[in-house]
Protein backbone atom coordinates (compact mmCIF):
# COMPACT_ATOMS: atom_id res chain seq x y z
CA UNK A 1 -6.31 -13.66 13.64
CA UNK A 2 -8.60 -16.69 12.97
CA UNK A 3 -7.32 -20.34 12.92
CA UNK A 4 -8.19 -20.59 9.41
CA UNK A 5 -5.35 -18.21 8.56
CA UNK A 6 -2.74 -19.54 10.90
CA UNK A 7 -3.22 -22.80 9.28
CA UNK A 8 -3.05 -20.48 6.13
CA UNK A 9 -0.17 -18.84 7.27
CA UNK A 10 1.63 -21.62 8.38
CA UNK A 11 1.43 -23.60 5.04
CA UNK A 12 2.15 -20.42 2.86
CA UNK A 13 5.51 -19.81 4.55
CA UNK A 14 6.70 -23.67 4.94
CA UNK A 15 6.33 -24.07 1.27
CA UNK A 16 8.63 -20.56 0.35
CA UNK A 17 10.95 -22.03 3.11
CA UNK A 18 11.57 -25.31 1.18
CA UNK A 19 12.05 -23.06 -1.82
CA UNK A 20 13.96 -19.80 -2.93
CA UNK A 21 11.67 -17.07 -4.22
CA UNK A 22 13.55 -15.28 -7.11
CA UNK A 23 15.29 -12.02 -6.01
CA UNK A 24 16.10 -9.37 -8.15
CA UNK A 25 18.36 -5.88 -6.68
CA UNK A 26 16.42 -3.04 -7.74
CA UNK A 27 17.81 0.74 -7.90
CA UNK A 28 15.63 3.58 -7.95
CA UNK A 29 15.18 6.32 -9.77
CA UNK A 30 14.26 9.63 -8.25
CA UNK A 31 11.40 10.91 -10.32
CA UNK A 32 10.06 14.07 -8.71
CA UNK A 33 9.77 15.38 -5.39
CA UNK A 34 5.97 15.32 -3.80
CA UNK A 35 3.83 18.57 -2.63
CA UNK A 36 3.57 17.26 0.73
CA UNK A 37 6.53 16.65 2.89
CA UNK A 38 5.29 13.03 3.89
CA UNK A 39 3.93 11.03 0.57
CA UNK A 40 2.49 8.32 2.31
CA UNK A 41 0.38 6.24 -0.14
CA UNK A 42 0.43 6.42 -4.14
CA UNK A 43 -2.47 5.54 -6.84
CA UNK A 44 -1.64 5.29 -10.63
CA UNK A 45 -4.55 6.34 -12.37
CA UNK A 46 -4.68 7.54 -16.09
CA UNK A 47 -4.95 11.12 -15.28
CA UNK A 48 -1.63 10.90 -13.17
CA UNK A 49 -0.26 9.51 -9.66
CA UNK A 50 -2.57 10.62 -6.58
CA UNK A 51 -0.36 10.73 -3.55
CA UNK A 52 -1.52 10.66 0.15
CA UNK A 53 0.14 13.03 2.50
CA UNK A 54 0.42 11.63 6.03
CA UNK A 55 1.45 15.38 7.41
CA UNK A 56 -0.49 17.43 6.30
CA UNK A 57 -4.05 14.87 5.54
CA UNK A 58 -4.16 16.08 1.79
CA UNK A 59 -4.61 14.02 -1.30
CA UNK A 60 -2.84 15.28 -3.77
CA UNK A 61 -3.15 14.51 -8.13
CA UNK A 62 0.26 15.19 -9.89
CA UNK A 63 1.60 14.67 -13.27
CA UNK A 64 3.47 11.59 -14.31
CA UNK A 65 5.88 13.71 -16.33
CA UNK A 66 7.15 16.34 -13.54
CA UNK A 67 5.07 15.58 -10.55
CA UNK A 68 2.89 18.93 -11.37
CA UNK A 69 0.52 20.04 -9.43
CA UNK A 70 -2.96 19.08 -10.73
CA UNK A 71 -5.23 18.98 -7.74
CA UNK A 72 -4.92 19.37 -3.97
CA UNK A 73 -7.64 18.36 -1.59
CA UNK A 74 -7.82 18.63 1.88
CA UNK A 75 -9.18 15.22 3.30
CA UNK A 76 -10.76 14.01 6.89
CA UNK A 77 -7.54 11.34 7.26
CA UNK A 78 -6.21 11.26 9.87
CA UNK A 79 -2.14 10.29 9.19
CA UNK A 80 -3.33 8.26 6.21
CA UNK A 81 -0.97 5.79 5.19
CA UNK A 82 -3.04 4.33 1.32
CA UNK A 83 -4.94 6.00 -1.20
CA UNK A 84 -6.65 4.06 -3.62
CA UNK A 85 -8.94 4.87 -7.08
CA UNK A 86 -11.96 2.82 -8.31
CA UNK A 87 -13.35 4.88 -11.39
CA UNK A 88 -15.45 7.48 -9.77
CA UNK A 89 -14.16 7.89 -5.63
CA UNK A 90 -10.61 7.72 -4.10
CA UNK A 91 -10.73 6.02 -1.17
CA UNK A 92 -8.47 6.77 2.48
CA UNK A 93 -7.15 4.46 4.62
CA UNK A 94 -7.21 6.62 7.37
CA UNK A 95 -4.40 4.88 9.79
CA UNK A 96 -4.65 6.24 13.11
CA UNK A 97 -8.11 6.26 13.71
CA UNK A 98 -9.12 2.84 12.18
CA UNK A 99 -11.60 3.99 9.39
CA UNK A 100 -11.38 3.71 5.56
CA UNK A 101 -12.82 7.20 4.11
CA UNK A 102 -14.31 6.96 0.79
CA UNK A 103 -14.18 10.36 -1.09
CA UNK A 104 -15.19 12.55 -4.01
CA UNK A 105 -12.55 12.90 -5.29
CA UNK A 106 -12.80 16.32 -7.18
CA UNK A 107 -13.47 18.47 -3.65
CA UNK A 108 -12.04 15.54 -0.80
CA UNK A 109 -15.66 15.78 0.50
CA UNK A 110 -16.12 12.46 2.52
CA UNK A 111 -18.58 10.59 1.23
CA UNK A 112 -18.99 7.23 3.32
CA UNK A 113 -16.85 6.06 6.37
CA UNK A 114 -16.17 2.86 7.63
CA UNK A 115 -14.35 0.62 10.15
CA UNK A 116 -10.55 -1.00 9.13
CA UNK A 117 -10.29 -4.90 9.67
CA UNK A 118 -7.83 -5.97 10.85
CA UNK A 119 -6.84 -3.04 13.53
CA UNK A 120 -4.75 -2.70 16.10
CA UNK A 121 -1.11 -2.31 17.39
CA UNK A 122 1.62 -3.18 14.80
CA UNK A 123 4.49 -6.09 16.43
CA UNK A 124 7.47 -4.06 15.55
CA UNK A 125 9.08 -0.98 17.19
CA UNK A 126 10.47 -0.13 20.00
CA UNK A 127 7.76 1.41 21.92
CA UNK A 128 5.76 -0.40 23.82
CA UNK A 129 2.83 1.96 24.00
CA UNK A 130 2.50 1.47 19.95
CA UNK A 131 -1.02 2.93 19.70
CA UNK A 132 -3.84 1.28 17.27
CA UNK A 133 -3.80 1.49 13.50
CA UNK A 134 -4.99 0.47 10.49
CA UNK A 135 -4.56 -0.11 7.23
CA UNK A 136 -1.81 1.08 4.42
CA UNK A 137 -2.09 0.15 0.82
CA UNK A 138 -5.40 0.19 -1.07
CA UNK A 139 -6.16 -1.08 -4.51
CA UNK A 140 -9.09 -2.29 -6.62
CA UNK A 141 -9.52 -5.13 -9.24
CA UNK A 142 -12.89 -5.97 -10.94
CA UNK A 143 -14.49 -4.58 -8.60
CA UNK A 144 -12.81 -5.52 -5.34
CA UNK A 145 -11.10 -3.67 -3.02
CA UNK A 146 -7.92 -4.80 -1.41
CA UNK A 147 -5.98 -3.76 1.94
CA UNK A 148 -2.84 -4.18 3.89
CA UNK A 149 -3.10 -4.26 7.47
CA UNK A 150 0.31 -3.86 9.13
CA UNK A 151 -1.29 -4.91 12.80
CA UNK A 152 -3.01 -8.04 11.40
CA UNK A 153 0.06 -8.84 9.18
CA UNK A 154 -3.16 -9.34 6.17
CA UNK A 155 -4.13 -8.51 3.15
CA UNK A 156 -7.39 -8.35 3.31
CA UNK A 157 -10.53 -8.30 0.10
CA UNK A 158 -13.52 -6.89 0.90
CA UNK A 159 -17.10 -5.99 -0.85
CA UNK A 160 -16.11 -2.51 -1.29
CA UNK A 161 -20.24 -1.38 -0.62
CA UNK A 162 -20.67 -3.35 2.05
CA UNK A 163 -16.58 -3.88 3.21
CA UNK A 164 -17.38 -6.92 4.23
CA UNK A 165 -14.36 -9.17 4.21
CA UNK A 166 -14.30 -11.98 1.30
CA UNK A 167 -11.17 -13.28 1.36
CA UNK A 168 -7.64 -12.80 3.14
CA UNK A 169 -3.98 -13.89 2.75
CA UNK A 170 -1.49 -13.43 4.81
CA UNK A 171 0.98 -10.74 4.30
CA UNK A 172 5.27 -11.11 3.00
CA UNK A 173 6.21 -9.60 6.66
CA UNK A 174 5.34 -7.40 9.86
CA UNK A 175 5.31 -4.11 7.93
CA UNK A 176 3.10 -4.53 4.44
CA UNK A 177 2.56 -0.84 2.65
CA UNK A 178 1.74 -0.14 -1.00
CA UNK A 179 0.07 -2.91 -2.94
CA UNK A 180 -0.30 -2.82 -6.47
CA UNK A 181 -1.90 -5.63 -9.30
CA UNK A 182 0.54 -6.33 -12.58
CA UNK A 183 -1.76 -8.48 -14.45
CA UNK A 184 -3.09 -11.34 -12.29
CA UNK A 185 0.19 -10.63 -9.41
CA UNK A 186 0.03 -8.78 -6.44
CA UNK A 187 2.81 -6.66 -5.33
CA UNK A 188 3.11 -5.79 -1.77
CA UNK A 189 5.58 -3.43 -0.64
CA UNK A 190 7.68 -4.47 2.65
CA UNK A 191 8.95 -1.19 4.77
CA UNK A 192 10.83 -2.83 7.38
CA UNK A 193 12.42 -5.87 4.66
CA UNK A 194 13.20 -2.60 2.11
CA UNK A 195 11.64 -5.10 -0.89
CA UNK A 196 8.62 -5.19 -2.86
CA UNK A 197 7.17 -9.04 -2.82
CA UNK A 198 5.05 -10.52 -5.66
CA UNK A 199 2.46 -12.78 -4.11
CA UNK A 200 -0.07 -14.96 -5.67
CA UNK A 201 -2.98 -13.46 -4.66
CA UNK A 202 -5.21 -16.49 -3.91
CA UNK A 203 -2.91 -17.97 -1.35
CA UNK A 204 -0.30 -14.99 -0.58
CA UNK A 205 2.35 -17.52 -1.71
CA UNK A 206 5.54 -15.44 -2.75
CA UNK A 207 6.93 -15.91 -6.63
CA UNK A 208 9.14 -13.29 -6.97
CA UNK A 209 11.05 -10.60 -4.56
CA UNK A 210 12.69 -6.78 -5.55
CA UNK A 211 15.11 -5.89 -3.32
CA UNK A 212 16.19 -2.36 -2.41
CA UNK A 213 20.07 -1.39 -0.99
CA UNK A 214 19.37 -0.80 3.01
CA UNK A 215 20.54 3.07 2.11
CA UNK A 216 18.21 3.30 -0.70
CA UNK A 217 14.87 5.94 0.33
CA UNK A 218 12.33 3.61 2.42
CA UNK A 219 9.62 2.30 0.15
CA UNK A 220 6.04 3.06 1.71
CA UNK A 221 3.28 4.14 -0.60
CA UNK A 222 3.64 2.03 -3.88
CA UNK A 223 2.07 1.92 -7.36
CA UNK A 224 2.74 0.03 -10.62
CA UNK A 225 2.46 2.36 -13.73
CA UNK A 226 3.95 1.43 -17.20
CA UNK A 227 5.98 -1.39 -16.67
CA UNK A 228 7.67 0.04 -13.27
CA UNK A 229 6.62 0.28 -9.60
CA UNK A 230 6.54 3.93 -8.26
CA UNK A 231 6.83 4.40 -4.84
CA UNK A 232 6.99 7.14 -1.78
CA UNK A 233 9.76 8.13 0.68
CA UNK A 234 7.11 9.49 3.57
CA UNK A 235 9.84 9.65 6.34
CA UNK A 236 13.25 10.65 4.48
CA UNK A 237 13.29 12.82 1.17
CA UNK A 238 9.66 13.30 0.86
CA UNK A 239 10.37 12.30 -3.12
CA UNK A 240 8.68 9.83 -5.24
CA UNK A 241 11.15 7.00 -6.97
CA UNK A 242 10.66 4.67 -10.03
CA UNK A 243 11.70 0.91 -10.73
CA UNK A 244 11.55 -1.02 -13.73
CA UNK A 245 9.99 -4.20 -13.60
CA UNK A 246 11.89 -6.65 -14.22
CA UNK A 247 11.13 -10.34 -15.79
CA UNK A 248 11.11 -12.62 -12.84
């Protein structure tokens, strides 16, 4: 972590100390239950929700109405964790092995490989032999590619040609997952806090917070499609939830 985004860091969360983000509850709605036992990452695209399987390393295109089947591709991830869509490729974040797989994504054929920023092991748990990772949530906007890093606690946008990093903010907590853009607002999902956070994505300053009960499915994999965020229960019911957006 550089000074630059301490000092970052450190400004960011004084400010949302000295004042209250708006919290909404939010209850889900169980939509349809995923192919894979361990939905792990989500992409809304027009052609229906892509979900990354952290079992089994396939990438999976269902139907928004049902969840049906539409395409199933085995993929070289290994315990993915994001899954992300910019027009032509669907690109991997690959967890336990640090890379970010770029992929075609009619046959899962890899196309291009590269290294995570931002790797290494997560500060919560238990164990104390956590092993390295990398990222979770991918998304792209004009052009860019975003990432959350649960090790580096960062969101991170990169070049996505070159992945060179262009800008970084820091993330709402220890465990970001699914991020998602509504409008100019992005939405990072929170595992461990059981909330979804909307942050401003120039400074990662928090406007607005949806909060889940504590014995609601565990958000991990998260989308925003038609005015609600979708989301993935990897380690529980396997299922795939929807939440209304509300106006915050």
């Amino acid at each position: 972590m550089t000074r630059r985004h301490l000092l970052l860091s450190a400004t960011i969360f004084a400010g949302v100390g000295r004042a209250t983000v708006p919290t909404r509850q939010a209850k889900p709605e169980r939509m349809f239950d995923s192919p894979g036992g361990h939905p792990n990452g989500l992409q809304a695209t027009a052609d229906g929700l892509w979900i990354l399987d952290q079992g089994d390393n396939h990438a999976y295109l269902v139907s928004w109405k049902k969840g049906k089947l539409l395409r199933s591709l085995e993929t070289e991830s290994d315990r993915g964790s994001g899954i992300g869509f910019d027009g032509s490729a669907i690109w991997i974040a690959s967890t336990y092995n640090c890379k970010t797989i770029k992929a075609d994504p009619k046959t899962g054929k890899t196309l291009a490989v590269f290294e995570t920023p931002g790797c290494g092991q997560v500060s919560w748990g238990d164990n104390p032999n956590r092993p390295r990772t990398g990222a979770h949530g991918i998304e792209f906007k004009d052009g860019k590619m975003w990432i959350a890093v649960p090790p580096s606690e960062t969101i991170y946008r990169l070049d996505p040609a070159t992945q060179k990093v262009e800008h970084q903010i820091p993330a709402p907590g220890h465990r970001p997952h699914g991020i998602s853009f509504q409008g100019d607002w992005l939405w990072c999902t929170e595992s461990n806090h059981m909330a979804f956070y909307r942050l401003d994505p120039k400074t990662g300053e928090q406007t607005a917070k949806l909060e889940l009960a504590k014995d609601a499915p565990t958000p991990h994999g998260m989308s925003i499609w038609d005015g609600a965020i979708w989301y993935s229960d990897a380690d529980g019911t396997g299922a795939i939830y929807r939440v209304p957006l509300p106006s915050l």
